[in-house]
Each structure stands twice: as structure tokens, then as C-alpha cells.
C-alpha atoms as a PDB file:
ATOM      1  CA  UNK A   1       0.000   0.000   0.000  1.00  0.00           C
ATOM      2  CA  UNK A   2       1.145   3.769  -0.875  1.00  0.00           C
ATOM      3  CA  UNK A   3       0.275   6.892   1.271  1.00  0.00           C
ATOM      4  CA  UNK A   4       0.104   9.791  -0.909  1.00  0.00           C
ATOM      5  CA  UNK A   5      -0.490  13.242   0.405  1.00  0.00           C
ATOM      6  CA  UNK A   6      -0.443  16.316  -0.925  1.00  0.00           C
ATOM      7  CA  UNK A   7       0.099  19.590   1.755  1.00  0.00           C
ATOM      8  CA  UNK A   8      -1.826  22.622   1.859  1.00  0.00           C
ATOM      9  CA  UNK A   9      -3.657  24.689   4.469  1.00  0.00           C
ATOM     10  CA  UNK A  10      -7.535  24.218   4.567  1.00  0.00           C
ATOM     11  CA  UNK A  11     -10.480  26.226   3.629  1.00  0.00           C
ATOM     12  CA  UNK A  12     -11.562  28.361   0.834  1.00  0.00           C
ATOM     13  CA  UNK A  13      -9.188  31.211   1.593  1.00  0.00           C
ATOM     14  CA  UNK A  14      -5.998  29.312   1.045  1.00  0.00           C
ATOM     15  CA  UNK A  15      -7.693  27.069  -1.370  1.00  0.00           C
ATOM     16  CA  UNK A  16      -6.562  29.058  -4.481  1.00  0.00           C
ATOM     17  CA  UNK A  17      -2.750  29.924  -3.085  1.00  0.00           C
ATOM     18  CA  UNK A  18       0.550  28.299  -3.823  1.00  0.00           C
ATOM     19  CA  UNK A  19       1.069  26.704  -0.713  1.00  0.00           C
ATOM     20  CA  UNK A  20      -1.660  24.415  -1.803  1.00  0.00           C
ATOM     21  CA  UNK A  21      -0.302  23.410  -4.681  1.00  0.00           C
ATOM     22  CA  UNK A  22       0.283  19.698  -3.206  1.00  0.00           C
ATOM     23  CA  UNK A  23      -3.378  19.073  -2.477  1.00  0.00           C
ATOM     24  CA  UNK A  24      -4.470  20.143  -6.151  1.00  0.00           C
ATOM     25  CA  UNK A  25      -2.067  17.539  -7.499  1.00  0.00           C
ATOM     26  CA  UNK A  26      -3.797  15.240  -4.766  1.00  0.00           C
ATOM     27  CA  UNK A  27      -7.271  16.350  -6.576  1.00  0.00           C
ATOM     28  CA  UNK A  28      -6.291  15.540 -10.137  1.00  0.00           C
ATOM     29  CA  UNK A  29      -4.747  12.299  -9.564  1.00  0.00           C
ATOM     30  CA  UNK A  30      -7.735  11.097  -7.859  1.00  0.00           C
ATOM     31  CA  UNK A  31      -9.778  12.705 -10.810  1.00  0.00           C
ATOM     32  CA  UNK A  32      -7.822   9.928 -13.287  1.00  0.00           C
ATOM     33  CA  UNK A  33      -7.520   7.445 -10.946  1.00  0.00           C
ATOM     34  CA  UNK A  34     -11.180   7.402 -10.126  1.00  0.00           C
ATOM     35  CA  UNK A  35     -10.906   7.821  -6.373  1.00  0.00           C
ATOM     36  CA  UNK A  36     -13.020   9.954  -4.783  1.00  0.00           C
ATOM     37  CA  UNK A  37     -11.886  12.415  -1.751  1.00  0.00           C
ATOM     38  CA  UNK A  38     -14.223  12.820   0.955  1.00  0.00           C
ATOM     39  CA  UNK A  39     -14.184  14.949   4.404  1.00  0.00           C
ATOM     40  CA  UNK A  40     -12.312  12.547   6.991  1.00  0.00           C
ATOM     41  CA  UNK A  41     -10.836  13.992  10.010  1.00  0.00           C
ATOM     42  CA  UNK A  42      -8.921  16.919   9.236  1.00  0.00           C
ATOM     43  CA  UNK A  43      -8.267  15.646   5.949  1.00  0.00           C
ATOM     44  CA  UNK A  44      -9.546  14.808   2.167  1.00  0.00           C
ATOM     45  CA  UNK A  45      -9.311  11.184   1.579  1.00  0.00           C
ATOM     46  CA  UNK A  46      -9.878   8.190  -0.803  1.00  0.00           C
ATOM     47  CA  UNK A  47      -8.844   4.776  -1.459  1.00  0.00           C
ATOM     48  CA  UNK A  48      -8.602   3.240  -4.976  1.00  0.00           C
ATOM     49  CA  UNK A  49      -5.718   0.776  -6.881  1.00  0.00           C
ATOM     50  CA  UNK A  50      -3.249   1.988  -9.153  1.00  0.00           C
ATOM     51  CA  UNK A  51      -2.151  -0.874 -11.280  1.00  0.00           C
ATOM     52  CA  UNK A  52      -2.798  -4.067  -8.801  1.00  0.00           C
ATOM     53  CA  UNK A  53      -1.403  -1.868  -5.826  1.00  0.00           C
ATOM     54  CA  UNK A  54      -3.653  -0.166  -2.699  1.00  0.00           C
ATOM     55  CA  UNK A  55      -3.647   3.707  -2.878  1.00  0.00           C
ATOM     56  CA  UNK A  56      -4.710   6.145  -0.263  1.00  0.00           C
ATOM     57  CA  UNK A  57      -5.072   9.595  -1.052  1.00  0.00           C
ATOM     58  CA  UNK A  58      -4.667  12.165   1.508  1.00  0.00           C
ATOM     59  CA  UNK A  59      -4.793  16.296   1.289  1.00  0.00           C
ATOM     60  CA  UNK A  60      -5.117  18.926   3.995  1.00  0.00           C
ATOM     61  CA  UNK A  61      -4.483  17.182   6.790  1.00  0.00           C
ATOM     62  CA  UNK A  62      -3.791  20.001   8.677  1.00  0.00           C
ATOM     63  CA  UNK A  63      -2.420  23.472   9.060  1.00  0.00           C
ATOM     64  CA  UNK A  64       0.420  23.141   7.260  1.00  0.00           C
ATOM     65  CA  UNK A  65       2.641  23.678  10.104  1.00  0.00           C
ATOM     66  CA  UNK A  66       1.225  21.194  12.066  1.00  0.00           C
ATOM     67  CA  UNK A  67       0.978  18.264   9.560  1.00  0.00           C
ATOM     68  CA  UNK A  68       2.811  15.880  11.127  1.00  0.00           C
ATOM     69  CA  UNK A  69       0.708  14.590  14.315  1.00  0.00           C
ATOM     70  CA  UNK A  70      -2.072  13.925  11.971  1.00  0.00           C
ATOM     71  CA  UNK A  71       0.142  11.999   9.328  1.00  0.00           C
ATOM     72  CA  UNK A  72       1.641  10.129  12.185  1.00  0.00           C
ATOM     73  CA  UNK A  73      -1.916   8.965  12.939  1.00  0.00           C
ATOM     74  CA  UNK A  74      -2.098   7.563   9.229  1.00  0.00           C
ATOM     75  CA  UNK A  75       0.835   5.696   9.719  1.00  0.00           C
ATOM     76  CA  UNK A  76      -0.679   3.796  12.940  1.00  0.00           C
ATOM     77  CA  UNK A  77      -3.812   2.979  11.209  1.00  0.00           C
ATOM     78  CA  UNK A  78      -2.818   1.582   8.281  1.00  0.00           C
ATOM     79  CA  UNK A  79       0.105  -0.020   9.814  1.00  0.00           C
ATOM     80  CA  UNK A  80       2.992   1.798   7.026  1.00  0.00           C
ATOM     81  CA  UNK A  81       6.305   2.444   6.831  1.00  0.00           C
ATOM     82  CA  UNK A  82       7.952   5.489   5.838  1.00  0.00           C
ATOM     83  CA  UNK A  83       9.267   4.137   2.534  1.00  0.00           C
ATOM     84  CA  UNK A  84       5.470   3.646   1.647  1.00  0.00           C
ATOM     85  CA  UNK A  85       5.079   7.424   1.915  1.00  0.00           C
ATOM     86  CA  UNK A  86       5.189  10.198  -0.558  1.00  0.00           C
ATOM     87  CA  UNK A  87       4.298  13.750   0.675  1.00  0.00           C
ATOM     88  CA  UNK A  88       3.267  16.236  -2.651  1.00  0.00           C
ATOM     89  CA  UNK A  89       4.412  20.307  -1.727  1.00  0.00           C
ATOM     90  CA  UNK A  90       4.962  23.514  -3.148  1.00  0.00           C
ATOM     91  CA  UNK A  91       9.036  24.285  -3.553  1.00  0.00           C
ATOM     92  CA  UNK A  92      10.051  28.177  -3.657  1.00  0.00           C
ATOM     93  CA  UNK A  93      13.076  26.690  -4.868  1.00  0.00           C
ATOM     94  CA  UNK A  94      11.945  25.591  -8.527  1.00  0.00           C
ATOM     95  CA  UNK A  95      10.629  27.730 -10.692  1.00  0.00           C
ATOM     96  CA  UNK A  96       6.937  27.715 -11.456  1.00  0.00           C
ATOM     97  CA  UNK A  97       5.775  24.550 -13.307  1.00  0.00           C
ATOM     98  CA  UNK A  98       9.365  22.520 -12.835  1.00  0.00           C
ATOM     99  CA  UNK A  99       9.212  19.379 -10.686  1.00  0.00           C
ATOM    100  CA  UNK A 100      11.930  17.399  -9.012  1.00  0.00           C
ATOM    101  CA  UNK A 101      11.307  14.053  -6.891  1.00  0.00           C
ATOM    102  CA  UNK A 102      13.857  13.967  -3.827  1.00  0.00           C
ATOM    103  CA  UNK A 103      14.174  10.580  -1.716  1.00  0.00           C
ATOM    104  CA  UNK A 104      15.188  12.239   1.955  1.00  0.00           C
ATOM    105  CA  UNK A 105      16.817  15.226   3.130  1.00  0.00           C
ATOM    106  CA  UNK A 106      15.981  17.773   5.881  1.00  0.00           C
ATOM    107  CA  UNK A 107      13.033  20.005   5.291  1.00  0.00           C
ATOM    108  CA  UNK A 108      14.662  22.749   3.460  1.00  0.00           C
ATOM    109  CA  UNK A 109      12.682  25.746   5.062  1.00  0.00           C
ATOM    110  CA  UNK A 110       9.356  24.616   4.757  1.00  0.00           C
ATOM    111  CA  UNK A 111       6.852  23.509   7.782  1.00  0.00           C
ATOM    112  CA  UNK A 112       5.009  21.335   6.625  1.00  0.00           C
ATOM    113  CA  UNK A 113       7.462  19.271   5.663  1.00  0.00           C
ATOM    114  CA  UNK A 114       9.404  19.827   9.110  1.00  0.00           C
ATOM    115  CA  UNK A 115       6.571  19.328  10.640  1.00  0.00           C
ATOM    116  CA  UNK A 116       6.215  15.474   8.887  1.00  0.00           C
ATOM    117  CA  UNK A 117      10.036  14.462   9.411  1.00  0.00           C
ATOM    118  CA  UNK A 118       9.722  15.721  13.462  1.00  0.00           C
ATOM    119  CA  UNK A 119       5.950  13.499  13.904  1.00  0.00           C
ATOM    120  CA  UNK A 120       7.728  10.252  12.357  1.00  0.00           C
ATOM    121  CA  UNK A 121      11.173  10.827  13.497  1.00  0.00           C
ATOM    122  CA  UNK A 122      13.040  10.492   9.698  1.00  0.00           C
ATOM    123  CA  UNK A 123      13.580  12.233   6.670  1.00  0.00           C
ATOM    124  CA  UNK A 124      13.377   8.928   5.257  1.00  0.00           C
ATOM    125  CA  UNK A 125      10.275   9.450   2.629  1.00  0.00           C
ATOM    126  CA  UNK A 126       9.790  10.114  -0.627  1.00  0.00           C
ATOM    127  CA  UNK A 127       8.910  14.075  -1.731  1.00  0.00           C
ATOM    128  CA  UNK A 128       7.822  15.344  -5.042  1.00  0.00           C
ATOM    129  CA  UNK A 129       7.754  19.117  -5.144  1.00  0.00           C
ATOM    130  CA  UNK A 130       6.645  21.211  -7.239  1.00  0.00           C
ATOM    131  CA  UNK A 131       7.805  24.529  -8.257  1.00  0.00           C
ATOM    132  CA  UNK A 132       6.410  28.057  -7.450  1.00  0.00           C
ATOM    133  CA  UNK A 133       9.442  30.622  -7.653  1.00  0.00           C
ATOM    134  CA  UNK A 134      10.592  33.071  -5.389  1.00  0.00           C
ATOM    135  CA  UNK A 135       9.018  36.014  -4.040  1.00  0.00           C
ATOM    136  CA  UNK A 136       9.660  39.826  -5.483  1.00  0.00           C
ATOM    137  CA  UNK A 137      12.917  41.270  -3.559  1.00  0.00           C
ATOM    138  CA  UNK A 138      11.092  42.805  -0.298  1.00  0.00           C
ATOM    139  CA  UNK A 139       8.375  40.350   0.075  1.00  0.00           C
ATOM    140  CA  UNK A 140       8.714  37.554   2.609  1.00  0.00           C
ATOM    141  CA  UNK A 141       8.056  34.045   1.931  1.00  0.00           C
ATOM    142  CA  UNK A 142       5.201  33.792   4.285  1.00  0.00           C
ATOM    143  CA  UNK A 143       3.201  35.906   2.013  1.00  0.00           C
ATOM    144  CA  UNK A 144       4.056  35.020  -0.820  1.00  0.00           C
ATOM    145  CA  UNK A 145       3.347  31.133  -0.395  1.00  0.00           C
ATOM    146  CA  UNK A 146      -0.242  32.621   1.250  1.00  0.00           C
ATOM    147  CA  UNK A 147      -1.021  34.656  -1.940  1.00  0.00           C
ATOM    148  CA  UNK A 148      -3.382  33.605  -4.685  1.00  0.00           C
ATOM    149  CA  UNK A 149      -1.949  32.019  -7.863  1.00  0.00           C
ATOM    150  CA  UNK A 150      -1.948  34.509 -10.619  1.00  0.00           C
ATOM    151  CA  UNK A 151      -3.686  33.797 -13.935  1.00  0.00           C
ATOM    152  CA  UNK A 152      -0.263  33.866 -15.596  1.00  0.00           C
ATOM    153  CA  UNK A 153       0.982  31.208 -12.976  1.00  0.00           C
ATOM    154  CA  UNK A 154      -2.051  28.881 -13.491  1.00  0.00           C
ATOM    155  CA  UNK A 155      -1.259  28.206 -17.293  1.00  0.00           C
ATOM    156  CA  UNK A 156       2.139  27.202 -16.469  1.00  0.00           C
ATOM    157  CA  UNK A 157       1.110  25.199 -13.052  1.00  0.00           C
ATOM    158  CA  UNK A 158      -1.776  23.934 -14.747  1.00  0.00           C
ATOM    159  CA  UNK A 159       0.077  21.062 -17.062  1.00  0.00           C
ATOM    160  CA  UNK A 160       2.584  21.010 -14.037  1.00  0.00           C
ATOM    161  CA  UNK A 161      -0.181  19.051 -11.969  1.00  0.00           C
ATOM    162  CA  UNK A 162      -1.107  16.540 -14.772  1.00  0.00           C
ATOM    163  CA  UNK A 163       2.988  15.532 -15.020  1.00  0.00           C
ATOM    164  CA  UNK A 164       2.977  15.417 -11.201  1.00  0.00           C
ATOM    165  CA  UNK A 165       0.318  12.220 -11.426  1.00  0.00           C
ATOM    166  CA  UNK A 166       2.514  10.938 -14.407  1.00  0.00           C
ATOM    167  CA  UNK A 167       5.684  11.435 -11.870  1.00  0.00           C
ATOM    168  CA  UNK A 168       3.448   9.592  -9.120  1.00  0.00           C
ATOM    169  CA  UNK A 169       2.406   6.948 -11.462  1.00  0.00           C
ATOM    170  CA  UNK A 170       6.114   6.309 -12.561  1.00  0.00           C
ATOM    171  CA  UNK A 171       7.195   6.088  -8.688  1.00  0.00           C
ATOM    172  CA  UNK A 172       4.808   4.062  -8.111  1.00  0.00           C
ATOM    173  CA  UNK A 173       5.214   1.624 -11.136  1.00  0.00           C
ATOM    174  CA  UNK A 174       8.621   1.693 -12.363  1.00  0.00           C
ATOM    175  CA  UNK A 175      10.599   3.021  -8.739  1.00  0.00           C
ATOM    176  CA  UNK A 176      12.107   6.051  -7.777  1.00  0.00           C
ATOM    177  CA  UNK A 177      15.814   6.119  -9.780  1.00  0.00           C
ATOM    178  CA  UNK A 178      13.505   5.908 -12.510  1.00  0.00           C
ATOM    179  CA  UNK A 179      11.362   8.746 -11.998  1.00  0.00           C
ATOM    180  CA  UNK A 180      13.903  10.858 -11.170  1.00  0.00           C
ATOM    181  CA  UNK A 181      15.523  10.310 -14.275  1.00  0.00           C
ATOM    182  CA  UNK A 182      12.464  11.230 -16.083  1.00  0.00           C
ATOM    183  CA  UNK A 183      11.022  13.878 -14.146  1.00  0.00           C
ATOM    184  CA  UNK A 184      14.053  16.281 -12.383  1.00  0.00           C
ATOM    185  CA  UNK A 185      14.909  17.610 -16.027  1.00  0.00           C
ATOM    186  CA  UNK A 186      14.287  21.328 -16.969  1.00  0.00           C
ATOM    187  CA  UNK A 187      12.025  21.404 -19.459  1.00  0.00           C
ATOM    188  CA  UNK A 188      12.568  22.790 -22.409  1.00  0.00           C
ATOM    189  CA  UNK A 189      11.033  26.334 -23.360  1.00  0.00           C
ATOM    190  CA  UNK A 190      11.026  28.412 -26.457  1.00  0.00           C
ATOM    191  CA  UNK A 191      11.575  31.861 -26.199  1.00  0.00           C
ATOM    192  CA  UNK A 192      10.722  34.305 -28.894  1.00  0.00           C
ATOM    193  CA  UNK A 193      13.621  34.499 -31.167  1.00  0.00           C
ATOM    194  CA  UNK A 194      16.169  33.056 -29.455  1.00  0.00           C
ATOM    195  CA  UNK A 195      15.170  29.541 -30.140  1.00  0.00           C
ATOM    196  CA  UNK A 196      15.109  26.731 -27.827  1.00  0.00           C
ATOM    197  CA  UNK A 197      17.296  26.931 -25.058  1.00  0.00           C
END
């Protein structure tokens, strides 16, 4: 069985910004995986198979900052192991739209994520982050992370989410060395005139 969850902050006023980019990817893969989230707890849920193997899906479980106690509880019910678990989150760190898979670490700056590897005790899980850039010079993180997506952002984060379930599908099917290979690449843009680069 995999644990999947994608981190966010609930209700409709964060809904729509970028720290909630890991629960959107949550939404679309259960959108092509058929599984349907439901209220549970403090969290969106649903159980389906991917390929032969047991899936649960799992978004907001908490304030972000405090997503670990509630994650831990996962872990005791359904009797996992942190190699079963891969947590979905935004990345300030990649630019908008780029994804990278990491395999451990420490939490980089980001509380949700701190919050996870202090409630189980290890680094020692799978992340897939996805990119939303850097704030302007002068505005702190905390804001931006808490600040709507623009329309310009969407378009690019948009087709982001959909290669975020293929990345998930490939991790789960083929193995981690494997999706990295495929998935931490820049992609490639073209930009007017200059070609592709």
C-alpha cells in the first residue's frame, strides 16, 4: 500500500494559493484514478488501486505547520512504513511549473514538511515538489506562499499538476531512480527568437 499526500492549508481562503499546490495535485490524480476524496478527520481522503497496488489519497491534513501529528496517525492505522510514503508540496526553490522528486533530506525551510520528518522521526520518505518561484525582492516568503496564484501562474502550473500524477504513477510503477531520471529535467522552453534553449 502507498500513502500519498499532498500539503496545503484548509479552507476556501488558502484554497486558491501556492502553498496548496500539493493538495491540487492530490485532486487531479484522484480525478484519473477514479478515487473519490471525501471529508475525513482533518483531511480529504480516498482509497482506490493503481495498477494491482492499494492507494490512499490524503490532502489537507492540517495546518500546514502542524501536519505531522495527523500523518503520524495515518501511519498507525494503516500499519505503514515510511518508505510507503510520498508527501506532494509547493518548492520556492523551482521555478513555477518545474518538478523534481527527492528521496530524503531535511526540510529545506518549509513547515510542513518539518513538521512530517519531526511526527515520524526520519527524513526517510519520498517528496515530489513542485515549483512556485521566489518572491519579489522585499516580500517575505510567508506571504508570498499565502497569496493567490496569478492567472499567468495557473497556465504554467496547470500542465505542471497533470505531469505530477505521471511522476506519481512512474514512482509508483517503475521506482524512484527511474522517476527521477524522467522527471528532475528542466524542461525545455522556447523563447521568442532566441530559439530553444
Amino acid at each position: 500500500m502507498r500513502l500519498l499526500v499532498g500539503l496545503g492549508n484548509p479552507g476556501k481562503a488558502y484554497a486558491q494559493t501556492r502553498h496548496n499546490v500539493g493538495m491540487w495535485a492530490i485532486e487531479r490524480a484522484a480525478a484519473r484514478w477514479s478515487i473519490r476524496l471525501s471529508p475525513r478527520g482533518t483531511a480529504q481522503r480516498g482509497s482506490g488501486q493503481l495498477g494491482g497496488e492499494l492507494i490512499e489519497l490524503a490532502g489537507l491534513l492540517d495546518w500546514m505547520n502542524v501536519t505531522g501529528p495527523p500523518l503520524k496517525g495515518l501511519f498507525r492505522e494503516f500499519e505503514l512504513t515510511p518508505n510507503k510514503l510520498i508527501v506532494i508540496h509547493d518548492d520556492l526553490d523551482l521555478e513555477p511549473g518545474r518538478l523534481r522528486i527527492k528521496l530524503s533530506g531535511g526540510h529545506g525551510g518549509h513547515n510542513g514538511i518539518k513538521s512530517i520528518i519531526e511526527a515520524l522521526g526520519t527524513p526517510e520518505f519520498i517528496r515530489l515538489k513542485i515549483g512556485i518561484g521566489r518572491p519579489a525582492p522585499g516580500q517575505s516568503s510567508a506571504d508570498y506562499v499565502l497569496e493567490r496564484v496569478t492567472q499567468d501562474e495557473m497556465a504554467i502550473i496547470e500542465p505542471c499538476l497533470a505531469r505530477a500524477v505521471d511522476a506519481l504513477e512512474c514512482l509508483i510503477h517503475r521506482g524512484p531512480d527511474v522517476a527521477m531520471n524522467q522527471f528532475n529535467i528542466r524542461e525545455k522552453v522556447v523563447d521568442e527568437g532566441e530559439g530553444t534553449t
